[in-house]
C-alpha atoms as a PDB file:
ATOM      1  CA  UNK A   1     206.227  76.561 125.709  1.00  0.00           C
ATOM      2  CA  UNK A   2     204.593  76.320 129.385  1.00  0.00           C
ATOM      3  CA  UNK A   3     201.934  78.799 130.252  1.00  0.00           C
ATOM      4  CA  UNK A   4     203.476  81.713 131.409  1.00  0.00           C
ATOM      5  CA  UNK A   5     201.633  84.230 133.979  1.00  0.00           C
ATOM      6  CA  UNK A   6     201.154  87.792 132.880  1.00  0.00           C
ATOM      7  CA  UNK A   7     203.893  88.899 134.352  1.00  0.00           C
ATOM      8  CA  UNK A   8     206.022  86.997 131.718  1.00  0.00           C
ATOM      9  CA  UNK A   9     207.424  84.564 134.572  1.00  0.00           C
ATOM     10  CA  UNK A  10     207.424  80.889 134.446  1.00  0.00           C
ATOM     11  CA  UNK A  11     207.342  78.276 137.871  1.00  0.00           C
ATOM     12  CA  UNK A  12     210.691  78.240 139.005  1.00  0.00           C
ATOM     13  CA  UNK A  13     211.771  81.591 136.863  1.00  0.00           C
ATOM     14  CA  UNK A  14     211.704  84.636 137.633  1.00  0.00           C
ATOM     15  CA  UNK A  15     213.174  85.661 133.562  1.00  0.00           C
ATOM     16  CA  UNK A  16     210.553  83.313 131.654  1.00  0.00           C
ATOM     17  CA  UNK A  17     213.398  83.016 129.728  1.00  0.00           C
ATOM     18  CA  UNK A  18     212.524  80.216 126.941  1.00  0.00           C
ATOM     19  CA  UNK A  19     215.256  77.490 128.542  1.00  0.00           C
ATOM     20  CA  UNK A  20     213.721  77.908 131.544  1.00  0.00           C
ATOM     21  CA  UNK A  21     209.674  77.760 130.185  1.00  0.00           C
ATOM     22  CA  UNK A  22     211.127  74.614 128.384  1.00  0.00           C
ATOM     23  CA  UNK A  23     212.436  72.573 131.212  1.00  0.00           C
ATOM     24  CA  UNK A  24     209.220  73.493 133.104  1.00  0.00           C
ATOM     25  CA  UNK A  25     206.941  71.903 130.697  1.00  0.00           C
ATOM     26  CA  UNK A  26     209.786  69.212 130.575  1.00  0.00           C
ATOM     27  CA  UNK A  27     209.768  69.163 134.188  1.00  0.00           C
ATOM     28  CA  UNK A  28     205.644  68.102 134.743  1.00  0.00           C
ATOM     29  CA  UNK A  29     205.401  64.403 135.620  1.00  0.00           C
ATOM     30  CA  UNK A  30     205.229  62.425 132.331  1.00  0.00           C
ATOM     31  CA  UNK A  31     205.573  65.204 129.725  1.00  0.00           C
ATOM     32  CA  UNK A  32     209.451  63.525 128.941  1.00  0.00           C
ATOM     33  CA  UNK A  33     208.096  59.866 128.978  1.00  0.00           C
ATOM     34  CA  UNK A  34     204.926  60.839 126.473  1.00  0.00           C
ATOM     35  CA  UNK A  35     207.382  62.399 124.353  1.00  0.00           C
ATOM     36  CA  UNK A  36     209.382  59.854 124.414  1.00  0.00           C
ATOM     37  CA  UNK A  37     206.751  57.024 123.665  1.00  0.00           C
ATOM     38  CA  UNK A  38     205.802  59.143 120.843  1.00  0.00           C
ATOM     39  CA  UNK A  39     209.101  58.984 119.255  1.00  0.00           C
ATOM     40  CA  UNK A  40     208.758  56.331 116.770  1.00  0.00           C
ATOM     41  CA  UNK A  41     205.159  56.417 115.859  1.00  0.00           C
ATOM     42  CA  UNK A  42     201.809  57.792 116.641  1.00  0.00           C
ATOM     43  CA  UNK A  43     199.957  56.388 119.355  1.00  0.00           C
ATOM     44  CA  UNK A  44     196.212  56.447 120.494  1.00  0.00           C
ATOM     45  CA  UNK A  45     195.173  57.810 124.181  1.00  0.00           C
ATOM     46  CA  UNK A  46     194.792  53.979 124.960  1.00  0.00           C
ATOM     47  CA  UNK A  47     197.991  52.884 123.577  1.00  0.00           C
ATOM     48  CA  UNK A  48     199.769  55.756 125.188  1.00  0.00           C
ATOM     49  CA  UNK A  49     198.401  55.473 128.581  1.00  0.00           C
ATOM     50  CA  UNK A  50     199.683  51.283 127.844  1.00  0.00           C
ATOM     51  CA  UNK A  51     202.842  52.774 127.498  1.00  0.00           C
ATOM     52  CA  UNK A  52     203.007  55.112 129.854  1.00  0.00           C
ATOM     53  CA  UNK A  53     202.438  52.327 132.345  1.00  0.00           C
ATOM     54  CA  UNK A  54     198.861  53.000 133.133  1.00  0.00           C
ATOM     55  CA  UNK A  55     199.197  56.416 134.126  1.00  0.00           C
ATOM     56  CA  UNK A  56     196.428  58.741 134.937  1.00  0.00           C
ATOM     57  CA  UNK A  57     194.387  59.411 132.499  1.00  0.00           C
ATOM     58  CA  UNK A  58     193.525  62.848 133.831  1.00  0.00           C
ATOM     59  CA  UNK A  59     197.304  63.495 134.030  1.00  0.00           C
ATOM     60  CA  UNK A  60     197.994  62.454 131.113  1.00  0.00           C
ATOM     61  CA  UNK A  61     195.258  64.143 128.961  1.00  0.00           C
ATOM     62  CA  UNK A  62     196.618  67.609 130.885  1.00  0.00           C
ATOM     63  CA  UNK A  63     200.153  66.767 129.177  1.00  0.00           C
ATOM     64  CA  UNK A  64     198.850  65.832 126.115  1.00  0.00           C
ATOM     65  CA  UNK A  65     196.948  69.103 126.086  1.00  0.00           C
ATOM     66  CA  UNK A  66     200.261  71.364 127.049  1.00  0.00           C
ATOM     67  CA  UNK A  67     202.842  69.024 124.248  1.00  0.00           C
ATOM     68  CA  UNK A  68     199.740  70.259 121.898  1.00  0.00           C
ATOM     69  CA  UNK A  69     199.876  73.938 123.049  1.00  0.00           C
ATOM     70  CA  UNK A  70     203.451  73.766 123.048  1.00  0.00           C
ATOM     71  CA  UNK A  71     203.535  72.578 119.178  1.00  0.00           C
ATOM     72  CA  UNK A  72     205.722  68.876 120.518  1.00  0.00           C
ATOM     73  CA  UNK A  73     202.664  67.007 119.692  1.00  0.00           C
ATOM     74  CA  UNK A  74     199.339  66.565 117.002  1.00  0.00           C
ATOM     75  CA  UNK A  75     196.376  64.560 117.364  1.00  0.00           C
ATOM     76  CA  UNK A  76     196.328  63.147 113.808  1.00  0.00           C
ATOM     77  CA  UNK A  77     193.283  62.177 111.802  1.00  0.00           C
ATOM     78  CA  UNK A  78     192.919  58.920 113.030  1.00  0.00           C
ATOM     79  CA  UNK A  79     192.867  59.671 116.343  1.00  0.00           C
ATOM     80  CA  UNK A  80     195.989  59.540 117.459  1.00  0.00           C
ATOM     81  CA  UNK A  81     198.725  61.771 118.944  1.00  0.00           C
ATOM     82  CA  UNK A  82     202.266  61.561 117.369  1.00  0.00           C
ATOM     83  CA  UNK A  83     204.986  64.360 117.442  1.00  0.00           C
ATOM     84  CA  UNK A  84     205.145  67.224 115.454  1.00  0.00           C
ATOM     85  CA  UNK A  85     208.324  68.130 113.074  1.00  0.00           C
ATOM     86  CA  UNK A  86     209.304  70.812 116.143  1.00  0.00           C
ATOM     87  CA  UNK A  87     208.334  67.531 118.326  1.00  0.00           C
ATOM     88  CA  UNK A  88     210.603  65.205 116.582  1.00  0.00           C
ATOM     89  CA  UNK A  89     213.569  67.743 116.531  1.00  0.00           C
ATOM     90  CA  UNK A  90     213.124  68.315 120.350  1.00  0.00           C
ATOM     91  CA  UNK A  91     213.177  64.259 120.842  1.00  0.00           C
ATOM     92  CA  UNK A  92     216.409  64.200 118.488  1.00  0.00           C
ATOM     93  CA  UNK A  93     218.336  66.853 121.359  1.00  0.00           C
ATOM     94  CA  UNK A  94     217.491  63.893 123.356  1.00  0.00           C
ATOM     95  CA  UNK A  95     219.504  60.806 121.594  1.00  0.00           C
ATOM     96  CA  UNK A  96     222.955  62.209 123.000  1.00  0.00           C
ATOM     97  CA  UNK A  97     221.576  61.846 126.506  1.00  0.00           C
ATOM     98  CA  UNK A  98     220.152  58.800 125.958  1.00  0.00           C
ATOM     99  CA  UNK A  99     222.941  57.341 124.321  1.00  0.00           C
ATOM    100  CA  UNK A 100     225.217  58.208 127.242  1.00  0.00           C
ATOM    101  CA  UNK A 101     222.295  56.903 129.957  1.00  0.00           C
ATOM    102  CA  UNK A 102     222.847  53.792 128.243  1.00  0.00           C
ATOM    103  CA  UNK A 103     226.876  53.897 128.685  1.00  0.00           C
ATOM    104  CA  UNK A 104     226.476  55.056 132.143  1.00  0.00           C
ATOM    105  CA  UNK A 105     223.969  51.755 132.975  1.00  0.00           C
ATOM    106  CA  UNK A 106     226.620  49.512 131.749  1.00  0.00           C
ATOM    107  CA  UNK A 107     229.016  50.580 133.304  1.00  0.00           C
ATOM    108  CA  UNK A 108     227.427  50.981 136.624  1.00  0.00           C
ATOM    109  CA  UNK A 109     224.329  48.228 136.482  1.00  0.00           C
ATOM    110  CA  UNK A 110     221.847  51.073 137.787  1.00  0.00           C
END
């Protein structure tokens, strides 16, 4: 998951437990939101920055390079990044939360 020091230790961690390496990489400004634009189809850098609401592309080449260390995301053949099978299984833990995000805006118009 996110680079871990020597010492086995993650930011914010002092286990490196995996739940913990997870939510750091999580954690990092746009990882969830690439992830999440990746979720029904491969995108190119272009595309995804579009999506990503013109992000930075420095930023967002450094998440795209940890997803791809991390085995969430692939740049395909043509160019493109889209989600792994481990990718797409992550994004799936996420439905439940979305789903609920999308009760909890209803009913309270945030």
């Amino acid at each position: 998951m996110a680079k871990q020091e020597s010492s086995g230790k993650v930011r914010g961690s002092r286990t490196g437990r995996p739940i913990m390496a997870l939510l750091d990489l999580l954690g990092r400004r746009w990882s969830l939101r690439i992830l999440w634009e990746l979720r029904e189809k491969p995108l190119t850098s272009r595309a995804l920055r579009t999506a990503c609401d013109e992000a930075s592309p420095t930023v967002l080449q450094t998440r795209l390079t940890e997803l791809r260390e991390a085995g969430f995301v692939e740049l395909g053949d043509g160019g493109g990044y889209g989600l792994t099978p481990f990718g797409r299984e992550l994004c799936e833990t996420f439905m439940p939360l979305h789903r609920f995000a999308e009760r909890w805006r209803s009913k309270t118009g945030v």
